[in-house]
N, C-alpha and C. Protein backbone atom coordinates (compact mmCIF):
# COMPACT_ATOMS: atom_id res chain seq x y z
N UNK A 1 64.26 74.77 89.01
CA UNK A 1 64.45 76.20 88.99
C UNK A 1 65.95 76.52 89.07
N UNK A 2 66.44 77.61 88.00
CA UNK A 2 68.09 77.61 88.12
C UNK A 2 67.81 78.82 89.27
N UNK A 3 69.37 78.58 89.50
CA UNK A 3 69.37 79.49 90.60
C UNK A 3 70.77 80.70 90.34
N UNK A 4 69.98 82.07 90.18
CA UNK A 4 71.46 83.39 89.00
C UNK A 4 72.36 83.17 90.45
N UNK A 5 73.57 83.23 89.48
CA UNK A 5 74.75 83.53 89.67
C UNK A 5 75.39 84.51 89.78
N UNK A 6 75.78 85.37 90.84
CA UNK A 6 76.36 86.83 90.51
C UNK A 6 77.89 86.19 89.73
N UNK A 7 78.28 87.20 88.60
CA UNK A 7 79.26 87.08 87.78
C UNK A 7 80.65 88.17 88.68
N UNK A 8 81.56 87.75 88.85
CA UNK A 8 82.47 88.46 89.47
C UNK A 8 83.40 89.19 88.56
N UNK A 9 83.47 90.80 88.81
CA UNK A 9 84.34 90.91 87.38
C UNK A 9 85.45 90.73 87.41
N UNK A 10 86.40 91.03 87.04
CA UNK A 10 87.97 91.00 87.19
C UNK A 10 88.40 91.92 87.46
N UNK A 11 89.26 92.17 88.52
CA UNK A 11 89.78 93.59 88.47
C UNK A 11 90.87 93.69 87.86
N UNK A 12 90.96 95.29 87.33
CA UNK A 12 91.77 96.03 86.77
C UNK A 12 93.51 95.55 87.25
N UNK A 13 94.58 95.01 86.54
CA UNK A 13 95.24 94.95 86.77
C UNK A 13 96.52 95.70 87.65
N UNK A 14 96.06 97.14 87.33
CA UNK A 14 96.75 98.00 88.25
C UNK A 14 96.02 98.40 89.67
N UNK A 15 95.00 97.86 89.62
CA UNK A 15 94.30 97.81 90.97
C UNK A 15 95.17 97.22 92.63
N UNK A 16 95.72 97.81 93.40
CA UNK A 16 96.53 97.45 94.69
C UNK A 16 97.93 98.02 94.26
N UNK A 17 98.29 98.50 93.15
CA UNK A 17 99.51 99.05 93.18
C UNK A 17 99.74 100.40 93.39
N UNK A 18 101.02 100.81 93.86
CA UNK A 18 101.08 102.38 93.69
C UNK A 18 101.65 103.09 93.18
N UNK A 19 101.81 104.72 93.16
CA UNK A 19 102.00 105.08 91.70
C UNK A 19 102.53 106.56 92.70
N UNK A 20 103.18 107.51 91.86
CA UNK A 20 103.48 109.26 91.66
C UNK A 20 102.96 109.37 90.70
N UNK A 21 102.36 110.59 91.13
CA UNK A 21 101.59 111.06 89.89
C UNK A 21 103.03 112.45 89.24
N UNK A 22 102.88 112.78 87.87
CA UNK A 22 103.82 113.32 87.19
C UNK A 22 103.32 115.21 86.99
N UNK A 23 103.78 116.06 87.02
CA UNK A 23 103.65 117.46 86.98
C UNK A 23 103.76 116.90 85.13
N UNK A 24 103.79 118.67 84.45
CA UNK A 24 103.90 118.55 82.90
C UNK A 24 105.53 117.84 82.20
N UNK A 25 106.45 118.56 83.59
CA UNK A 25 107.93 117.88 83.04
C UNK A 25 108.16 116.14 83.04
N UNK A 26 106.71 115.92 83.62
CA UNK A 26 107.62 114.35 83.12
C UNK A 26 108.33 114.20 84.26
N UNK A 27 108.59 114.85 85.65
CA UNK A 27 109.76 114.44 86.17
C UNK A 27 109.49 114.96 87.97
N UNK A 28 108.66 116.03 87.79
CA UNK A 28 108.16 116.67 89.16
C UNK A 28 107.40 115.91 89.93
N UNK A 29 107.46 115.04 90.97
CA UNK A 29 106.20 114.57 91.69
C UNK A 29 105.33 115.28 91.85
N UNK A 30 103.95 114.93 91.60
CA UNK A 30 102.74 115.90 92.34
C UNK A 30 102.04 115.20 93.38
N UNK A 31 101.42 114.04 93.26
CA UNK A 31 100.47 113.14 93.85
C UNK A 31 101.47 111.34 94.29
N UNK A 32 101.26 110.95 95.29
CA UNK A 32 101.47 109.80 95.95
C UNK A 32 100.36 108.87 95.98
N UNK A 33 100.36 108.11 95.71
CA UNK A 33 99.04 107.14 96.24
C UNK A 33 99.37 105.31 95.87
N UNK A 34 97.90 105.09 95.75
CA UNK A 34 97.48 103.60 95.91
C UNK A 34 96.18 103.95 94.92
N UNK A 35 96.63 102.63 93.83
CA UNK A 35 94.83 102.67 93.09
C UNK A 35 94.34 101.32 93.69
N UNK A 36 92.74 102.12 93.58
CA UNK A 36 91.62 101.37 94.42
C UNK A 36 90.83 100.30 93.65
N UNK A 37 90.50 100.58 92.65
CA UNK A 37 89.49 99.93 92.02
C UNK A 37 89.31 100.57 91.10
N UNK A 38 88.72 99.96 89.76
CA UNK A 38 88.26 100.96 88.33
C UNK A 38 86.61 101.47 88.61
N UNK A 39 86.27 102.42 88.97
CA UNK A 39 85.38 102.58 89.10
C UNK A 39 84.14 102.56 87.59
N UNK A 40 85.00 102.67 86.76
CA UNK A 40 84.61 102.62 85.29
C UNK A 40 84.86 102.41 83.89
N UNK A 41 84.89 102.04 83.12
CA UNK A 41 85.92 101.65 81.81
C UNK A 41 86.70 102.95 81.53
N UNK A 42 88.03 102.89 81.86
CA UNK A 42 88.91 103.53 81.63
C UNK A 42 89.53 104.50 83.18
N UNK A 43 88.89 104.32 84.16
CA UNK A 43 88.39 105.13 85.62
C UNK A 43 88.76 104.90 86.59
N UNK A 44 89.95 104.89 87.10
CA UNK A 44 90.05 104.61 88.06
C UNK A 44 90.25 105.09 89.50
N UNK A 45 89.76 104.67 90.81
CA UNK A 45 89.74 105.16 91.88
C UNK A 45 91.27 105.40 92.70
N UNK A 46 91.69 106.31 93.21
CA UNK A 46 93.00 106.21 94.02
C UNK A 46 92.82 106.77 95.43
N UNK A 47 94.11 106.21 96.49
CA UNK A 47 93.58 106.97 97.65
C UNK A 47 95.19 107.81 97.56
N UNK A 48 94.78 108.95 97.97
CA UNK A 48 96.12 109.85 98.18
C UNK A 48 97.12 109.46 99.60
N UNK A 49 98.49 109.99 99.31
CA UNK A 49 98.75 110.01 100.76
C UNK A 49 99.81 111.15 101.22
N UNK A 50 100.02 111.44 102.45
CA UNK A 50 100.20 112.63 102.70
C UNK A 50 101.77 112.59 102.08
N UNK A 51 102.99 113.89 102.16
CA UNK A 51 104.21 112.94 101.65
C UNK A 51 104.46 112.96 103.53
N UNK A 52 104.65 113.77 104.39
CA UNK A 52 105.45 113.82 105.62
C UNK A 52 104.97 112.85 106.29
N UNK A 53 103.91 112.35 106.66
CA UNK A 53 103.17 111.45 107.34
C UNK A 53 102.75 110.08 107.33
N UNK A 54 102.71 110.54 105.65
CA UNK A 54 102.40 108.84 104.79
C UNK A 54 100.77 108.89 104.95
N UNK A 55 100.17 109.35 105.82
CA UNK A 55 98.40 109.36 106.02
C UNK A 55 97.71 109.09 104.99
N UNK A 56 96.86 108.57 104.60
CA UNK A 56 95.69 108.97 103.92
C UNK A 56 95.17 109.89 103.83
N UNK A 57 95.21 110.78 102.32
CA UNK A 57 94.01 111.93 102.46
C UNK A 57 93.06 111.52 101.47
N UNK A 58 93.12 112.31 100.82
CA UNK A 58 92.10 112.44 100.04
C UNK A 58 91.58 110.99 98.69
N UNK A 59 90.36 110.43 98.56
CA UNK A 59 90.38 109.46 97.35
C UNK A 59 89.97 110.22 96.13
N UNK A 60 90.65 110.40 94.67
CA UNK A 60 90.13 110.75 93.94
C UNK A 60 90.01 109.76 92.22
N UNK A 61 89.08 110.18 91.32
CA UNK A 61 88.83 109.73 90.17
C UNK A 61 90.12 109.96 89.46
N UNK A 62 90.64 109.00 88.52
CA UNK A 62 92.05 109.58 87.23
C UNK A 62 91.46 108.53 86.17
N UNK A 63 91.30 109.08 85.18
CA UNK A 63 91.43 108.42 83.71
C UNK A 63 92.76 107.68 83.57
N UNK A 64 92.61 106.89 83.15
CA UNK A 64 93.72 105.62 83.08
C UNK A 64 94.59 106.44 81.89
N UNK A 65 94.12 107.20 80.99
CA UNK A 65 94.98 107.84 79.57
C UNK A 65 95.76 109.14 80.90
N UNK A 66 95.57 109.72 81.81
CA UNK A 66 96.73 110.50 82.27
C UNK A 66 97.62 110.53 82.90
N UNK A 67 97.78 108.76 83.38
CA UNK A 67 98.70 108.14 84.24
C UNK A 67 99.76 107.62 83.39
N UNK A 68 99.22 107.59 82.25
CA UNK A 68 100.20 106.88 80.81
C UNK A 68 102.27 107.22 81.35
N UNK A 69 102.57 108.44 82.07
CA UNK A 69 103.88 108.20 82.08
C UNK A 69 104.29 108.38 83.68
N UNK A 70 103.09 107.73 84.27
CA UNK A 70 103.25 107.58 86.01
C UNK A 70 104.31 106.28 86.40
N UNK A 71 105.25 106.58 87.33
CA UNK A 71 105.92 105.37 87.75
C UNK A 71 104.85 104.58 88.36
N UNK A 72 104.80 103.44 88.32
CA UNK A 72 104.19 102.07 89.09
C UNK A 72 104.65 101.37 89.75
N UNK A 73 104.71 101.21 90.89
CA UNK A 73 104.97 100.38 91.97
C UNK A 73 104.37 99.15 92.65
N UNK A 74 104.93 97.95 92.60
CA UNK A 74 104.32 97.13 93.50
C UNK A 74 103.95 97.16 95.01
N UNK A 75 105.04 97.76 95.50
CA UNK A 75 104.47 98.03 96.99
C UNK A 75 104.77 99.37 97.34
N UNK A 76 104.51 99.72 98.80
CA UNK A 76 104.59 100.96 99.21
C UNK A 76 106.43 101.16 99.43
N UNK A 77 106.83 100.38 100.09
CA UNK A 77 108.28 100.35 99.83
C UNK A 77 109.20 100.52 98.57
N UNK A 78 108.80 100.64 97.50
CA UNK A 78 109.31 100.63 96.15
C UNK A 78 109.28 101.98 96.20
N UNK A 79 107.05 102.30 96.31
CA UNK A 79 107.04 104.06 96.07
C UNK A 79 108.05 104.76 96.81
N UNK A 80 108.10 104.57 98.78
CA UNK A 80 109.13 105.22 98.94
C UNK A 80 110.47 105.48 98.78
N UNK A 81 111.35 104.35 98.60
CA UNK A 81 112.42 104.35 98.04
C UNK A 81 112.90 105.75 96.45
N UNK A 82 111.65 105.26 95.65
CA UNK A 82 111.45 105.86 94.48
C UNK A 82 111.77 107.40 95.06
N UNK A 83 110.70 107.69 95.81
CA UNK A 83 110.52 108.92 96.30
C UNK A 83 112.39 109.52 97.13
N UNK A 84 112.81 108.68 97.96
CA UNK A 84 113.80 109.31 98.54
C UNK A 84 115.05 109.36 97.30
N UNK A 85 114.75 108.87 96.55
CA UNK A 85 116.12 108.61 95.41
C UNK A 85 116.12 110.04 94.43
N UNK A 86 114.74 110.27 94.34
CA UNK A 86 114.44 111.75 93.62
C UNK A 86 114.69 112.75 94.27
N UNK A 87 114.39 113.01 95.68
CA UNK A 87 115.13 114.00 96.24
C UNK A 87 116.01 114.49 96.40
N UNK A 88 116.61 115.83 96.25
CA UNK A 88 117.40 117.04 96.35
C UNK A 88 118.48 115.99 97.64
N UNK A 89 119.87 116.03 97.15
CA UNK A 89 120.38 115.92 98.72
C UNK A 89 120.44 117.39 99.05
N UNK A 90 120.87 117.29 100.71
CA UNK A 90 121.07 118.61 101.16
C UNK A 90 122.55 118.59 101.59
């Protein structure tokens, strides 16, 4: 008697990295996060994070076609850096 095999899929390559999400200019931060997992061909899961706190909020769904001109980051240290380099000095 064979005995099934669960098949493991592969995850999505941008899966554990993190990202800013982009306003229409191409240039405005809107969204901070971490992607989670593809929840579906083309689908992927993200968790948000706060900007003052860094927290976790909210997880939401993004089509992989509207991230097309999102910066990508390997770690969270990259995103922030990224993030303080874009800011306004005062």
């Amino acid at each position: 008697m064979k005995k099934k095999t669960a098949t493991k899929k592969a995850k999505h390559p941008l899966v554990g990295k993190f990202f800013h999400s982009l306003e229409a200019d191409r240039r405005t931060i809107k969204w901070q996060g971490q992607i989670l997992d593809e929840v579906a061909p083309g689908i992927l899961l993200v968790q948000l994070y706060e900007y003052l706190m860094g927290q976790p909020s909210n997880q939401v769904m993004v089509p992989i076609s509207d991230m097309a001109y999102w910066p990508i980051y390997e770690t969270d240290d990259e995103m922030r850096e990224a993030f303080e380099r874009q800011r306004p000095k005062k």
